[in-house]
N, C-alpha and C. Protein backbone atom coordinates (compact mmCIF):
# COMPACT_ATOMS: atom_id res chain seq x y z
N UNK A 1 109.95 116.34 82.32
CA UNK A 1 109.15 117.50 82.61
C UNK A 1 109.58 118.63 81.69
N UNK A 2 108.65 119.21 80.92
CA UNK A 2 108.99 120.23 80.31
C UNK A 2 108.80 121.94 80.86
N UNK A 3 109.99 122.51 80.13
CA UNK A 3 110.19 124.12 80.21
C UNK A 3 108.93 124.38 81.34
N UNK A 4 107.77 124.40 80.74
CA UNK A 4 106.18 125.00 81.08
C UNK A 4 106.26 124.07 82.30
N UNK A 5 106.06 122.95 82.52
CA UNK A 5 106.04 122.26 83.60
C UNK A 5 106.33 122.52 84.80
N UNK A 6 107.63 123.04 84.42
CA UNK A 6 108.89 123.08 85.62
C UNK A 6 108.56 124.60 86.17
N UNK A 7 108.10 125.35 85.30
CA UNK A 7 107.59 126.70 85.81
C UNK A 7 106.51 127.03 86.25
N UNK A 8 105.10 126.07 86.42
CA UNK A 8 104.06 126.43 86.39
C UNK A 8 103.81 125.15 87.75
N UNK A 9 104.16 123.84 88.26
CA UNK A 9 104.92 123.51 89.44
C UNK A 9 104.43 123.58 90.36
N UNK A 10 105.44 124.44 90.80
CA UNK A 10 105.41 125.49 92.05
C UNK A 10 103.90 126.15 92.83
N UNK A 11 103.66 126.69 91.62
CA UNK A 11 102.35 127.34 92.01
C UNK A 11 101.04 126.31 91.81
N UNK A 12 101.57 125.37 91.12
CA UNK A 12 99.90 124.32 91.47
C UNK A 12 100.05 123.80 92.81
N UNK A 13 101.92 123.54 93.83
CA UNK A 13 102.00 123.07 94.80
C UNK A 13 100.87 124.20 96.00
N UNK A 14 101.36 125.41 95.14
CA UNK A 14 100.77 126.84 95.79
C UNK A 14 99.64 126.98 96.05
N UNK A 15 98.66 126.60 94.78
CA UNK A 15 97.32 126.14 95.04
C UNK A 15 96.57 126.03 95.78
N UNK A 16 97.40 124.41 95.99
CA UNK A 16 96.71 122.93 96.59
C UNK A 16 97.26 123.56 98.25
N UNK A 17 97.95 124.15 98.53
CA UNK A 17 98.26 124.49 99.96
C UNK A 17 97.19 125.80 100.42
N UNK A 18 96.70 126.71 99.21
CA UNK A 18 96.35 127.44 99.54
C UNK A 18 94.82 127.17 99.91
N UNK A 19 94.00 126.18 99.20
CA UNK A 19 92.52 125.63 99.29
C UNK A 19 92.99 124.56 99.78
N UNK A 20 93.56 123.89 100.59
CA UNK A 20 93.74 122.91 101.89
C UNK A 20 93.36 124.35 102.56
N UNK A 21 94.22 125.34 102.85
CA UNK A 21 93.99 126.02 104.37
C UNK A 21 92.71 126.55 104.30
N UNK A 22 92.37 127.18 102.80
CA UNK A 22 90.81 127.93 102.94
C UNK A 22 89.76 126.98 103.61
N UNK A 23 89.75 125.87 103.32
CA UNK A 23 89.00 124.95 103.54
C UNK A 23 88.67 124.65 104.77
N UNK A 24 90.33 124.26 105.44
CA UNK A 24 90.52 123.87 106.55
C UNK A 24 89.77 125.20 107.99
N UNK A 25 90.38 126.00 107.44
CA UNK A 25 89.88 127.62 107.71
C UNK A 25 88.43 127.89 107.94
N UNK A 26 87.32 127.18 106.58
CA UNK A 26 86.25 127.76 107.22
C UNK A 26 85.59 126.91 107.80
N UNK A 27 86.13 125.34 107.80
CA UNK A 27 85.19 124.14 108.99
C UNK A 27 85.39 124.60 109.91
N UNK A 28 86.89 124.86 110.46
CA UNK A 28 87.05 125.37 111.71
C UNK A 28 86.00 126.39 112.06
N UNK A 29 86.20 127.68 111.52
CA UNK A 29 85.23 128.61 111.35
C UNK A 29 83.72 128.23 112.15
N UNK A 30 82.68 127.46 111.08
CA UNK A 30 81.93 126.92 111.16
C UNK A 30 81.84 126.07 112.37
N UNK A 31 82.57 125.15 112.39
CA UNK A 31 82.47 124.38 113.84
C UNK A 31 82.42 125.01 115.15
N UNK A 32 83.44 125.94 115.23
CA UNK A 32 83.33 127.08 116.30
C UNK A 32 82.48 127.55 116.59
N UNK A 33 81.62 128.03 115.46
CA UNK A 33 80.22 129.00 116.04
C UNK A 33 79.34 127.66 116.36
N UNK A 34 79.02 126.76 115.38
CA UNK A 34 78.20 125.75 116.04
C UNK A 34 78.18 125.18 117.37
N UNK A 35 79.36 124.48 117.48
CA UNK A 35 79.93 124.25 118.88
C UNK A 35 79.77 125.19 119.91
N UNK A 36 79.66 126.29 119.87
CA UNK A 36 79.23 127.71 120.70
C UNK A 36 78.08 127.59 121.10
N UNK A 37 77.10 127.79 119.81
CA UNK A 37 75.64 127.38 119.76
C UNK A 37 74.93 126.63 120.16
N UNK A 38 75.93 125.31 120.54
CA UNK A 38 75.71 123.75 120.93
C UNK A 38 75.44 123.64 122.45
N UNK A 39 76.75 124.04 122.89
CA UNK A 39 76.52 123.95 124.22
C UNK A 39 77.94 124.81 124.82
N UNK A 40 77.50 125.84 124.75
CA UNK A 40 78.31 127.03 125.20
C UNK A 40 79.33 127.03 126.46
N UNK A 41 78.43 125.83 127.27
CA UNK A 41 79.10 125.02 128.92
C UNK A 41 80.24 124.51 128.44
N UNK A 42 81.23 124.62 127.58
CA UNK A 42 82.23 123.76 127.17
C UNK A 42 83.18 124.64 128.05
N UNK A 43 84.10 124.09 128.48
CA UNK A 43 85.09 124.39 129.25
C UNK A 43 86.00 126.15 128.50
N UNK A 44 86.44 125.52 127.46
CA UNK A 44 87.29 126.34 126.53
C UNK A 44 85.93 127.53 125.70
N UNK A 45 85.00 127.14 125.57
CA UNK A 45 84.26 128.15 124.93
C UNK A 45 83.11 129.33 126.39
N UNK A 46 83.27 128.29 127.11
CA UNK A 46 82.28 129.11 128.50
C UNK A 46 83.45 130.57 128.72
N UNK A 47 84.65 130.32 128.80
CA UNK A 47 85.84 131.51 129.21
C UNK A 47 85.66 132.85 128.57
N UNK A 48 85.49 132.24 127.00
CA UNK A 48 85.15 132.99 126.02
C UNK A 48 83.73 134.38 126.06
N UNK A 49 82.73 133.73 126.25
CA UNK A 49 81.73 134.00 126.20
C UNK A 49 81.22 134.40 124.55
N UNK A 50 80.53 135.76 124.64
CA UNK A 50 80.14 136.00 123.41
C UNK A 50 81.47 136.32 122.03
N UNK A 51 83.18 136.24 122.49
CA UNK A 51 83.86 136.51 122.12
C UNK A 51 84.27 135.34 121.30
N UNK A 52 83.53 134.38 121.09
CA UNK A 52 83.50 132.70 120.39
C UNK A 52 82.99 133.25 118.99
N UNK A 53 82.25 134.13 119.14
CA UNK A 53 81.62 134.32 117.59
C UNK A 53 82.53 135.63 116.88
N UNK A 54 83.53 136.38 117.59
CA UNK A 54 84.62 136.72 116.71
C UNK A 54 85.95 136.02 116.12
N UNK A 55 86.03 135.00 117.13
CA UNK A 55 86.85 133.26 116.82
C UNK A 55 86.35 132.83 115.67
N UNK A 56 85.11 132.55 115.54
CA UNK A 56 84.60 132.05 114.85
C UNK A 56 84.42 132.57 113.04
N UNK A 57 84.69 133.74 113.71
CA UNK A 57 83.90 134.59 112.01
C UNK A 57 85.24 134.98 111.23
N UNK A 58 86.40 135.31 112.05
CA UNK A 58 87.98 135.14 111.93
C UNK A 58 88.28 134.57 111.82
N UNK A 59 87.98 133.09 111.42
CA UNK A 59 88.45 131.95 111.14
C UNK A 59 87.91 131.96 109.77
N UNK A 60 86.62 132.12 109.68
CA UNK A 60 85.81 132.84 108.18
C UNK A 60 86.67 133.69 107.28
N UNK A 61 86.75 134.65 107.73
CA UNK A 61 87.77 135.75 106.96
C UNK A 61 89.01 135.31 106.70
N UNK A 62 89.82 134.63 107.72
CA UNK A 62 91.54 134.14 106.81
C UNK A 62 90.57 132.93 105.98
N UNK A 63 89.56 132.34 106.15
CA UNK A 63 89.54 131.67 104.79
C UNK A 63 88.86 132.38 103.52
N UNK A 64 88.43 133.17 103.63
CA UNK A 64 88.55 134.30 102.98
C UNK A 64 88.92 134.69 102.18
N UNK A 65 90.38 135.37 103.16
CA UNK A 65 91.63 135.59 102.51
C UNK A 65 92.52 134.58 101.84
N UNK A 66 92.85 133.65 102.55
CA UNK A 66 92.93 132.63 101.38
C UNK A 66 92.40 132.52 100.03
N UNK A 67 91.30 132.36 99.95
CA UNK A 67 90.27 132.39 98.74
C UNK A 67 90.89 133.56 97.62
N UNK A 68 91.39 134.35 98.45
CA UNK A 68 91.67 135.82 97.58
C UNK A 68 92.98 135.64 96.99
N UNK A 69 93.79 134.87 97.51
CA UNK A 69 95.74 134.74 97.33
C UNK A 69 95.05 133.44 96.26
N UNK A 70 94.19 132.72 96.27
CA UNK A 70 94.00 131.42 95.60
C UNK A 70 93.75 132.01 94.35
N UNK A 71 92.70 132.86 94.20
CA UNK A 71 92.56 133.75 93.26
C UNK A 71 93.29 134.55 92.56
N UNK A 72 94.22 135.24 93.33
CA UNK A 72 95.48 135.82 92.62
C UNK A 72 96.71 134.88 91.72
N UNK A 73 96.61 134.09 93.05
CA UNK A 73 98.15 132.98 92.25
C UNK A 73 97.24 132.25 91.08
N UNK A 74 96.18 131.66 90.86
CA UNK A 74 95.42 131.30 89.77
C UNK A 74 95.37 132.28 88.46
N UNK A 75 95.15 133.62 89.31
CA UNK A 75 94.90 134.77 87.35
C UNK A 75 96.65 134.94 86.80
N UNK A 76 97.61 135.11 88.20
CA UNK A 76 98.97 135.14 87.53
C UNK A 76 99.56 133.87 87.02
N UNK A 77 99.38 132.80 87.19
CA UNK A 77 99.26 131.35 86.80
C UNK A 77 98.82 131.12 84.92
N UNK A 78 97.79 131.81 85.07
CA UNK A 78 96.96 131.72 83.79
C UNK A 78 97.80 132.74 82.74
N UNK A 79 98.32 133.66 83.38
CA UNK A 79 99.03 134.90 82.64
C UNK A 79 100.09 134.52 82.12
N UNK A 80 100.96 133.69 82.41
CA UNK A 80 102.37 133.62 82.54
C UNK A 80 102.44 132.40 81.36
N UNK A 81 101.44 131.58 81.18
CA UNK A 81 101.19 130.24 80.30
C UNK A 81 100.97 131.09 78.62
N UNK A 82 100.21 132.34 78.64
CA UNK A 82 100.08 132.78 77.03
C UNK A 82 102.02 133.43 76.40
């Protein structure tokens, strides 16, 4: 593994952890409001009530935010290689 290799690494591990969670982040997201939408009688979502679709949209936003740290560690990634 070379110099560049060994330094640049880290942050592809950084990446790949960071768009696993975005990802993971907005099915959840998504499934939540659907599942809401679906049949609201669900045990765990009836408790809730209309408070399923701030679950839901907050699950949206940290993937989001993710998206945004994915974006950052990617432009400082790119910087550090010239």
């Amino acid at each position: 593994m070379s110099d560049l290799q060994a330094r640049v690494a880290p942050n592809n591990r950084l990446a790949r952890r960071l768009a696993a969670a975005m990802g993971v982040s907005w099915f959840l997201g998504v499934a939540w409001i659907v599942l809401y939408y679906v049949d609201p009688t669900l045990p765990f979502l009836s408790e809730l009530g209309n408070w399923n679709l701030l679950v839901g949209f907050g699950l949206l936003l940290l993937g989001a935010a993710f998206a945004l740290a994915l974006l950052v560690t990617v432009i400082v990634r790119s910087g550090r290689r010239h």
